[in-house]
C-alpha atoms as a PDB file:
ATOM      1  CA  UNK A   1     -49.969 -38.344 -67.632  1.00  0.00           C
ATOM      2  CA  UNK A   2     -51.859 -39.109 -64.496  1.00  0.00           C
ATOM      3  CA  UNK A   3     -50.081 -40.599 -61.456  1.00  0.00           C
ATOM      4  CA  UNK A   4     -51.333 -42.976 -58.817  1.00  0.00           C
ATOM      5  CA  UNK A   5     -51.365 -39.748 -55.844  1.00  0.00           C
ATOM      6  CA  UNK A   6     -53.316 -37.375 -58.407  1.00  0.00           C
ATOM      7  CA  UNK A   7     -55.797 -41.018 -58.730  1.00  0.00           C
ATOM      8  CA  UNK A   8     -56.083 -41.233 -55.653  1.00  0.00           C
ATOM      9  CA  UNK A   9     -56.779 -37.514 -54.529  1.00  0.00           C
ATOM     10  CA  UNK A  10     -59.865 -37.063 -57.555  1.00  0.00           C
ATOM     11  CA  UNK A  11     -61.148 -39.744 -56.014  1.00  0.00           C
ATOM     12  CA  UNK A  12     -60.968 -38.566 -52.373  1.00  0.00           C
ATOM     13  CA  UNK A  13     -61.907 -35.044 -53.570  1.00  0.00           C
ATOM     14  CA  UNK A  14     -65.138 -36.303 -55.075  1.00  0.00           C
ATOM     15  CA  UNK A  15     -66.022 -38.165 -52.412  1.00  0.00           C
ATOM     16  CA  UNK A  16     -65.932 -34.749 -49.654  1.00  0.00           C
ATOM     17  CA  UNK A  17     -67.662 -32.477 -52.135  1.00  0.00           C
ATOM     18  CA  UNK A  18     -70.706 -32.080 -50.289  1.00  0.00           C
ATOM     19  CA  UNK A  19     -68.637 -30.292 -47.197  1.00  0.00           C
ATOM     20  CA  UNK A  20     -67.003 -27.539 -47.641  1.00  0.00           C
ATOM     21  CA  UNK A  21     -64.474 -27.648 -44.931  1.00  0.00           C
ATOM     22  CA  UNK A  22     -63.692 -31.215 -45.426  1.00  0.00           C
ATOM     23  CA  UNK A  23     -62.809 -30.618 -49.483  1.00  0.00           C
ATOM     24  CA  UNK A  24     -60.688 -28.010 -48.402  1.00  0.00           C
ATOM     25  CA  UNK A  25     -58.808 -30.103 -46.123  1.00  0.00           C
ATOM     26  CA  UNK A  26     -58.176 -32.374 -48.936  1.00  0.00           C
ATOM     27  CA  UNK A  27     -57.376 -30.377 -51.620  1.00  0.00           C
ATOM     28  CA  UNK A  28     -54.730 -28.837 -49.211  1.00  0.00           C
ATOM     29  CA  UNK A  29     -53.475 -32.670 -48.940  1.00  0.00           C
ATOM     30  CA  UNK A  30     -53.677 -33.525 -51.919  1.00  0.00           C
ATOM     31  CA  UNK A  31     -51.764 -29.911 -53.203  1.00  0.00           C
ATOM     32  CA  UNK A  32     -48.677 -31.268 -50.552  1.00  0.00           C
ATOM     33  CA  UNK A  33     -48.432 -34.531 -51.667  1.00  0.00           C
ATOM     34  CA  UNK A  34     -48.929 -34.148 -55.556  1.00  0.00           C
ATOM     35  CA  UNK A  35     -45.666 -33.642 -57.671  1.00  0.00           C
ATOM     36  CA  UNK A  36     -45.079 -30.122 -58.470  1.00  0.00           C
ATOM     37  CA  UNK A  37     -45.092 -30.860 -62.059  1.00  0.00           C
ATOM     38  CA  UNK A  38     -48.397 -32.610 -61.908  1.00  0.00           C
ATOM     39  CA  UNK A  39     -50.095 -29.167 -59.992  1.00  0.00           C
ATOM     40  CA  UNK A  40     -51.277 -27.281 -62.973  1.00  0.00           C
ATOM     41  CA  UNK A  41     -53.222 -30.378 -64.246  1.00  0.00           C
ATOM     42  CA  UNK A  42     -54.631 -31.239 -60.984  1.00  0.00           C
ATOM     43  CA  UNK A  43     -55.882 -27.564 -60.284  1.00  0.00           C
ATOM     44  CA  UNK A  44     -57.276 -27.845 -63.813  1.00  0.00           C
ATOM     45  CA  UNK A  45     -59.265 -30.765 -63.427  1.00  0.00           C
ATOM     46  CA  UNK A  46     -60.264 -29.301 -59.548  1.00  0.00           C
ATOM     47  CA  UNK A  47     -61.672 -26.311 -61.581  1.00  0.00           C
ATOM     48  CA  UNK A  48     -63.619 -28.236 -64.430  1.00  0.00           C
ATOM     49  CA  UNK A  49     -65.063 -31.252 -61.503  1.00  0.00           C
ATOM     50  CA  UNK A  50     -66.226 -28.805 -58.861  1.00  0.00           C
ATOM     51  CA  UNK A  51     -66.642 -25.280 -60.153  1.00  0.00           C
ATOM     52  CA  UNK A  52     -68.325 -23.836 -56.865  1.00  0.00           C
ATOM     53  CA  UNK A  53     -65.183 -24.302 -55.163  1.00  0.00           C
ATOM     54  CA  UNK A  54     -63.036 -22.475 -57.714  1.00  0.00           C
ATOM     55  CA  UNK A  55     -62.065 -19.833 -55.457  1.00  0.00           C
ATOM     56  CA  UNK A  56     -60.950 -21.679 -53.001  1.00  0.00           C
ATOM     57  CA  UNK A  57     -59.244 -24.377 -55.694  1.00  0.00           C
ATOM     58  CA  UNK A  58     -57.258 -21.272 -57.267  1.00  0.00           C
ATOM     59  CA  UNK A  59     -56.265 -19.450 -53.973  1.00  0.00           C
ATOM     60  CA  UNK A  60     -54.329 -22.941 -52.575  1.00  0.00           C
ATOM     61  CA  UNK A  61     -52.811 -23.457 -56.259  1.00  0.00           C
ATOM     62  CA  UNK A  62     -51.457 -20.018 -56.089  1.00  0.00           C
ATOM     63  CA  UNK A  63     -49.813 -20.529 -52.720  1.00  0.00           C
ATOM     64  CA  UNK A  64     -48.521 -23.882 -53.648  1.00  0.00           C
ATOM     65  CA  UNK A  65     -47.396 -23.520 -57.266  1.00  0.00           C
ATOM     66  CA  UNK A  66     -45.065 -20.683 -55.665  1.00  0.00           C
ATOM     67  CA  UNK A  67     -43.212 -23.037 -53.501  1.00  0.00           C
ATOM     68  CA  UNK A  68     -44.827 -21.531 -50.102  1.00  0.00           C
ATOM     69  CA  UNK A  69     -48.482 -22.079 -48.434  1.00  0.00           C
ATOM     70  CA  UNK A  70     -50.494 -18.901 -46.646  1.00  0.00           C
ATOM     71  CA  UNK A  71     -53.802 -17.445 -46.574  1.00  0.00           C
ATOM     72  CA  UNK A  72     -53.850 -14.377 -47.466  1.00  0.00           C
ATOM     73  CA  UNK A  73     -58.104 -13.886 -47.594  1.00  0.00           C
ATOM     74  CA  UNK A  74     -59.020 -15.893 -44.678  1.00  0.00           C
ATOM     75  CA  UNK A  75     -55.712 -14.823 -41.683  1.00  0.00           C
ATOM     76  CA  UNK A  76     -58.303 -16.875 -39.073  1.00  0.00           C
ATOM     77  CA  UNK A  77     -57.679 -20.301 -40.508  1.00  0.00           C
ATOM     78  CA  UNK A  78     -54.105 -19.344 -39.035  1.00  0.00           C
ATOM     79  CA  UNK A  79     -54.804 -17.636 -35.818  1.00  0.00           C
ATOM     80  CA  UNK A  80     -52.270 -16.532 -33.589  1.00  0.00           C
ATOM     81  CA  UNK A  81     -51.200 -18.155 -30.558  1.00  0.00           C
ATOM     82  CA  UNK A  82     -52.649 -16.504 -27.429  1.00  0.00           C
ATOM     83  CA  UNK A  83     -50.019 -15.623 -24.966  1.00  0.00           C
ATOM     84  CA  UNK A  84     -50.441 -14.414 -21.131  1.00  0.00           C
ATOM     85  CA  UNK A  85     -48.099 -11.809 -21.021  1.00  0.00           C
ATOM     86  CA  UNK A  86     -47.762 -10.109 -17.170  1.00  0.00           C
END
């Protein structure tokens, strides 16, 4: 059964599609805010309604649907915090 957050994120979803770095904002939003229970259909429907991003769709879902969030592929979109040390 669809809720009113996984509603609310297709929409927003289909509406960045056409930028890469924008739908992978949202998806990361929408993968925070969505009940856990509801994940597995969401990254279904991710996977079906924008296949080119499926990659990127399935590496967040892993992260997520084991209770934690990293990137394991991409360690810049983390970077570590530059520190003068004298």
């Amino acid at each position: 059964m669809e809720n009113e957050k996984m509603a609310f994120y297709k929409v927003v979803l289909s509406n960045v599609r056409f930028d890469f770095q924008l739908f992978e904002k949202e998806l990361i939003k929408a993968m925070r805010r969505i009940e856990p229970e509801h994940l597995t259909e969401f990254k279904n429907w991710c996977i079906q309604t924008f296949p080119k991003y499926q990659d990127i769709i399935q590496e967040n879902y892993v992260g997520f649907s084991k209770g934690y969030y990293y990137r394991i592929q991409n360690p810049s979109y983390f970077p570590l915090p530059t520190h003068n040390v004298d």
